[in-house]
C-alpha atoms as a PDB file:
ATOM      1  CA  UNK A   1       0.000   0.000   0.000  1.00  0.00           C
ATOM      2  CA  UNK A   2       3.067   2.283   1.056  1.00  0.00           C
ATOM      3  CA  UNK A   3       4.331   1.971  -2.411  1.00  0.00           C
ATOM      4  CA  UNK A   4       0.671   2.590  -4.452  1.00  0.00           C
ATOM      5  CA  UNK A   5       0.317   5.939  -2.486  1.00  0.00           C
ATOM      6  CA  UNK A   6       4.058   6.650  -2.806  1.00  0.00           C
ATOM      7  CA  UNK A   7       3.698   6.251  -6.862  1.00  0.00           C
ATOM      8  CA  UNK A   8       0.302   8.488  -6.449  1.00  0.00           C
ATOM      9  CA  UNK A   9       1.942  11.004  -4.984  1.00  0.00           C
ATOM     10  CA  UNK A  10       4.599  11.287  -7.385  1.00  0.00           C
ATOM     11  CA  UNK A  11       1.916  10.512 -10.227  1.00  0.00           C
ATOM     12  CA  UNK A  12       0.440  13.906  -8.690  1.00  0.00           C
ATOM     13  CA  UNK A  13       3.433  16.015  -8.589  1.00  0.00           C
ATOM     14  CA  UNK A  14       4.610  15.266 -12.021  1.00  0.00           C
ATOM     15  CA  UNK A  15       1.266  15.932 -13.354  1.00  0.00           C
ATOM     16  CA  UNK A  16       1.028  19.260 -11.479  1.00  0.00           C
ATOM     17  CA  UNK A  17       4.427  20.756 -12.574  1.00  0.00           C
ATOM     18  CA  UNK A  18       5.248  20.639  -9.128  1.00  0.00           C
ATOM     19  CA  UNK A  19       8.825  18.915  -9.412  1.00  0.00           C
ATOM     20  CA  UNK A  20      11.731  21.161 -11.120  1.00  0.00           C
ATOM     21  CA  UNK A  21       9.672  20.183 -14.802  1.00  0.00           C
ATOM     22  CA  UNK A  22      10.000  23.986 -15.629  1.00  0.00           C
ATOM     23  CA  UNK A  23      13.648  25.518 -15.019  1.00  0.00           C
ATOM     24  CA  UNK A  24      12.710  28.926 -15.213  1.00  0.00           C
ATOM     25  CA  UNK A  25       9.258  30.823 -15.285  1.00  0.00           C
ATOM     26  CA  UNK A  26      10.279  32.745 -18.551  1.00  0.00           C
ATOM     27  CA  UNK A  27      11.077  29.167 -20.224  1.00  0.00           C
ATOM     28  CA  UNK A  28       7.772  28.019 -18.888  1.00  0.00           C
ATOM     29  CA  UNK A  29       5.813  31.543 -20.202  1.00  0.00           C
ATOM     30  CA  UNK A  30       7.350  30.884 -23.758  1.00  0.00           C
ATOM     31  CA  UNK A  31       5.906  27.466 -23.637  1.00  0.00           C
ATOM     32  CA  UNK A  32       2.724  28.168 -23.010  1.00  0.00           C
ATOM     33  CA  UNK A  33       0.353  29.565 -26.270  1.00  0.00           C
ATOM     34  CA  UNK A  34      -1.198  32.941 -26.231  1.00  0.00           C
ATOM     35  CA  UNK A  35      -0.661  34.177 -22.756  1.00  0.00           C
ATOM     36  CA  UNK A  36       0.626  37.873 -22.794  1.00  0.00           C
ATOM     37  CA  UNK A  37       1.243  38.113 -18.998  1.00  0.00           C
ATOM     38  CA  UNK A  38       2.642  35.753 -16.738  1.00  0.00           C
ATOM     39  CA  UNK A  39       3.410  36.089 -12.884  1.00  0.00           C
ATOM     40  CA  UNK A  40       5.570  34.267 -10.476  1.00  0.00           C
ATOM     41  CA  UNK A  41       3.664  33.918  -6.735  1.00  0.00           C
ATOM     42  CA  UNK A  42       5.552  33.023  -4.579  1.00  0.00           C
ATOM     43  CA  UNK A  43       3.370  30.821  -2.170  1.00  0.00           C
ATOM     44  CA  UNK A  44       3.797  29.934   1.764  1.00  0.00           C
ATOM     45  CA  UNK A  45       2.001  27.166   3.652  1.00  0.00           C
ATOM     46  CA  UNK A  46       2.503  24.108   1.420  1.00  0.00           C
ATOM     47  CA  UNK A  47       3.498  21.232   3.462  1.00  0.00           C
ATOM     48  CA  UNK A  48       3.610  18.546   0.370  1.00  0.00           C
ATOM     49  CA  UNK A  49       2.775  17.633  -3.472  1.00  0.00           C
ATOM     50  CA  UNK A  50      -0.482  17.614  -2.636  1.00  0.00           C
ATOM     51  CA  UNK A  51      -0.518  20.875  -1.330  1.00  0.00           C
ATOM     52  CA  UNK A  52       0.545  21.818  -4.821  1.00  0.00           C
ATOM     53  CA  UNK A  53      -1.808  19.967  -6.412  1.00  0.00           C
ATOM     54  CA  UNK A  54      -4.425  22.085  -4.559  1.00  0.00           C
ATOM     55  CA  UNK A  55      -2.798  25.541  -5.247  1.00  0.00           C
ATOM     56  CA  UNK A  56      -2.617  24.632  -9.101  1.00  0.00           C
ATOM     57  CA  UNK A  57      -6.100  23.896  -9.099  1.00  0.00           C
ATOM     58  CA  UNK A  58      -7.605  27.171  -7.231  1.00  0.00           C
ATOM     59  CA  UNK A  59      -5.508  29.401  -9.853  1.00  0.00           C
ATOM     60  CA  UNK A  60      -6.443  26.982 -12.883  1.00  0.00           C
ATOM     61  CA  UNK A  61     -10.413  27.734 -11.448  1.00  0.00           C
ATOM     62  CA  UNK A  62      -9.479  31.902 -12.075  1.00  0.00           C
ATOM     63  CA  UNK A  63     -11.691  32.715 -15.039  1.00  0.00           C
ATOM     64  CA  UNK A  64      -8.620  33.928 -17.721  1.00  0.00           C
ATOM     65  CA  UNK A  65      -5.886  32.036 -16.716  1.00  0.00           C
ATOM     66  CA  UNK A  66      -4.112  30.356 -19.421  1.00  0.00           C
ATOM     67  CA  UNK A  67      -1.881  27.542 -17.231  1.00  0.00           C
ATOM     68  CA  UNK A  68      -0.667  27.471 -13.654  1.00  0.00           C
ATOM     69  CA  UNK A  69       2.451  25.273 -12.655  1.00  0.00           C
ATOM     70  CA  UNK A  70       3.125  24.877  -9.127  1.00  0.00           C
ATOM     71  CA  UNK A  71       6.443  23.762  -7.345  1.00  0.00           C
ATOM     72  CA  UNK A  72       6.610  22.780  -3.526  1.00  0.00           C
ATOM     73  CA  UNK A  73      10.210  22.410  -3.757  1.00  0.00           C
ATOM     74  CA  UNK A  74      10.756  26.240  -4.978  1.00  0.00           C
ATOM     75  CA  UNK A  75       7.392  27.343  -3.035  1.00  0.00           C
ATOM     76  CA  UNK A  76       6.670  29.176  -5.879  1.00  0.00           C
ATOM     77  CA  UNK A  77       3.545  29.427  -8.605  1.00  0.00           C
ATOM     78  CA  UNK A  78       4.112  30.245 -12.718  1.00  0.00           C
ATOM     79  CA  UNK A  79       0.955  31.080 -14.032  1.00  0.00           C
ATOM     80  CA  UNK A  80       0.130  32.516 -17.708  1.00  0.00           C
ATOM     81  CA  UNK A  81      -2.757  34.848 -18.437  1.00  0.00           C
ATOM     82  CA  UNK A  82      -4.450  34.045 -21.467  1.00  0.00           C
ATOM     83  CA  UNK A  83      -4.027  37.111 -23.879  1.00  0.00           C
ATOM     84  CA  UNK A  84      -6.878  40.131 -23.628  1.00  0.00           C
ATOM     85  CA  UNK A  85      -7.683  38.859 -20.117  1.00  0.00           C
ATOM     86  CA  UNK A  86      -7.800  41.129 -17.438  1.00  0.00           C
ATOM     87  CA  UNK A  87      -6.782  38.849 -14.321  1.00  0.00           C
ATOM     88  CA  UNK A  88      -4.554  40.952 -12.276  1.00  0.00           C
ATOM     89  CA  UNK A  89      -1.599  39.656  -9.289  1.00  0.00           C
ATOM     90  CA  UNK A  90      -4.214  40.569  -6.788  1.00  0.00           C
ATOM     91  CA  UNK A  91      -7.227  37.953  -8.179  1.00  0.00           C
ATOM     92  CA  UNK A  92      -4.685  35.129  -8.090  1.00  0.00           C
ATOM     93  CA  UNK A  93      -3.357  35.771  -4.375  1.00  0.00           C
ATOM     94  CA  UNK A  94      -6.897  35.889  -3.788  1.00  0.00           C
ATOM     95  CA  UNK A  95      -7.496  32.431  -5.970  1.00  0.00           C
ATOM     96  CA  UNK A  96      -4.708  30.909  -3.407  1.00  0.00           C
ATOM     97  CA  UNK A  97      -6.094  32.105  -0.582  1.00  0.00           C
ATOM     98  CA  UNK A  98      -9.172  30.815  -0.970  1.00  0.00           C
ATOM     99  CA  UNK A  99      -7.618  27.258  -1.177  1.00  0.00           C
ATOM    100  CA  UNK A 100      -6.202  27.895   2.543  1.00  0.00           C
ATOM    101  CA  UNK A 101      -2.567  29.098   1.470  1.00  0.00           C
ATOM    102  CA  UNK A 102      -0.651  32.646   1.526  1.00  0.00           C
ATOM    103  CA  UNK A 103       0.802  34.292  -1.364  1.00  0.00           C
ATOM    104  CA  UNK A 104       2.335  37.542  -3.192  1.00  0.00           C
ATOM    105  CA  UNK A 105       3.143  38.532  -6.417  1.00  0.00           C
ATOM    106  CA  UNK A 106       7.218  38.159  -6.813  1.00  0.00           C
ATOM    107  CA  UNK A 107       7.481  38.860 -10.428  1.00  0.00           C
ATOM    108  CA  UNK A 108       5.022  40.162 -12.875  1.00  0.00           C
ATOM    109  CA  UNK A 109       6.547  39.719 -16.423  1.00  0.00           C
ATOM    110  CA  UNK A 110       4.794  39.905 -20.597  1.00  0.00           C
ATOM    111  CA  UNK A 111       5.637  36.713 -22.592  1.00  0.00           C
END
């Protein structure tokens, strides 16, 4: 059983982008289509990949957002805004707060 949840776990953190799968957020914005503004949140409270898992979905709920990766290990959130949206730094702390966890813009950048 140990190893099934083990392998889950990882399943879960490899699908949420929450291992080092993106080296830097401005290699990650250039990989993602049509986004025109990307931030980098840097996010406190996350005690595991799961954690992640639940951070990636609040900001992948936020009506504009083009893609959210999250990383546990960095404690840090990429997300892309899809182009003409108007999601600003503020709605996605917001987004992450709701899911029970703390977070401020670090880096506000256009792809």
């Amino acid at each position: 059983m140990r190893t099934l949840q083990s392998g889950l776990l990882l399943s879960m953190m490899t699908w949420c982008g929450c291992c080092a799968s993106f080296a830097s957020s401005e290699a990650y914005a250039q990989s993602v289509p049509k986004a025109s503004t990307c931030y980098v949140l840097g996010i406190q409270g996350m005690t595991c990949g799961g954690c992640a898992v639940h951070v990636q979905q609040g900001l992948s709920k936020v009506p504009g957002v083009g893609d959210a990766k999250v990383s546990y290990e960095n404690g840090e959130a990429s997300v892309c805004v899809k182009e003409g949206a108007t999601v600003t730094g503020e709605t996605l702390v917001k987004a992450v707060e709701k899911v029970g966890y703390k977070a401020k813009v670090k880096r506000r950048f256009q792809n």
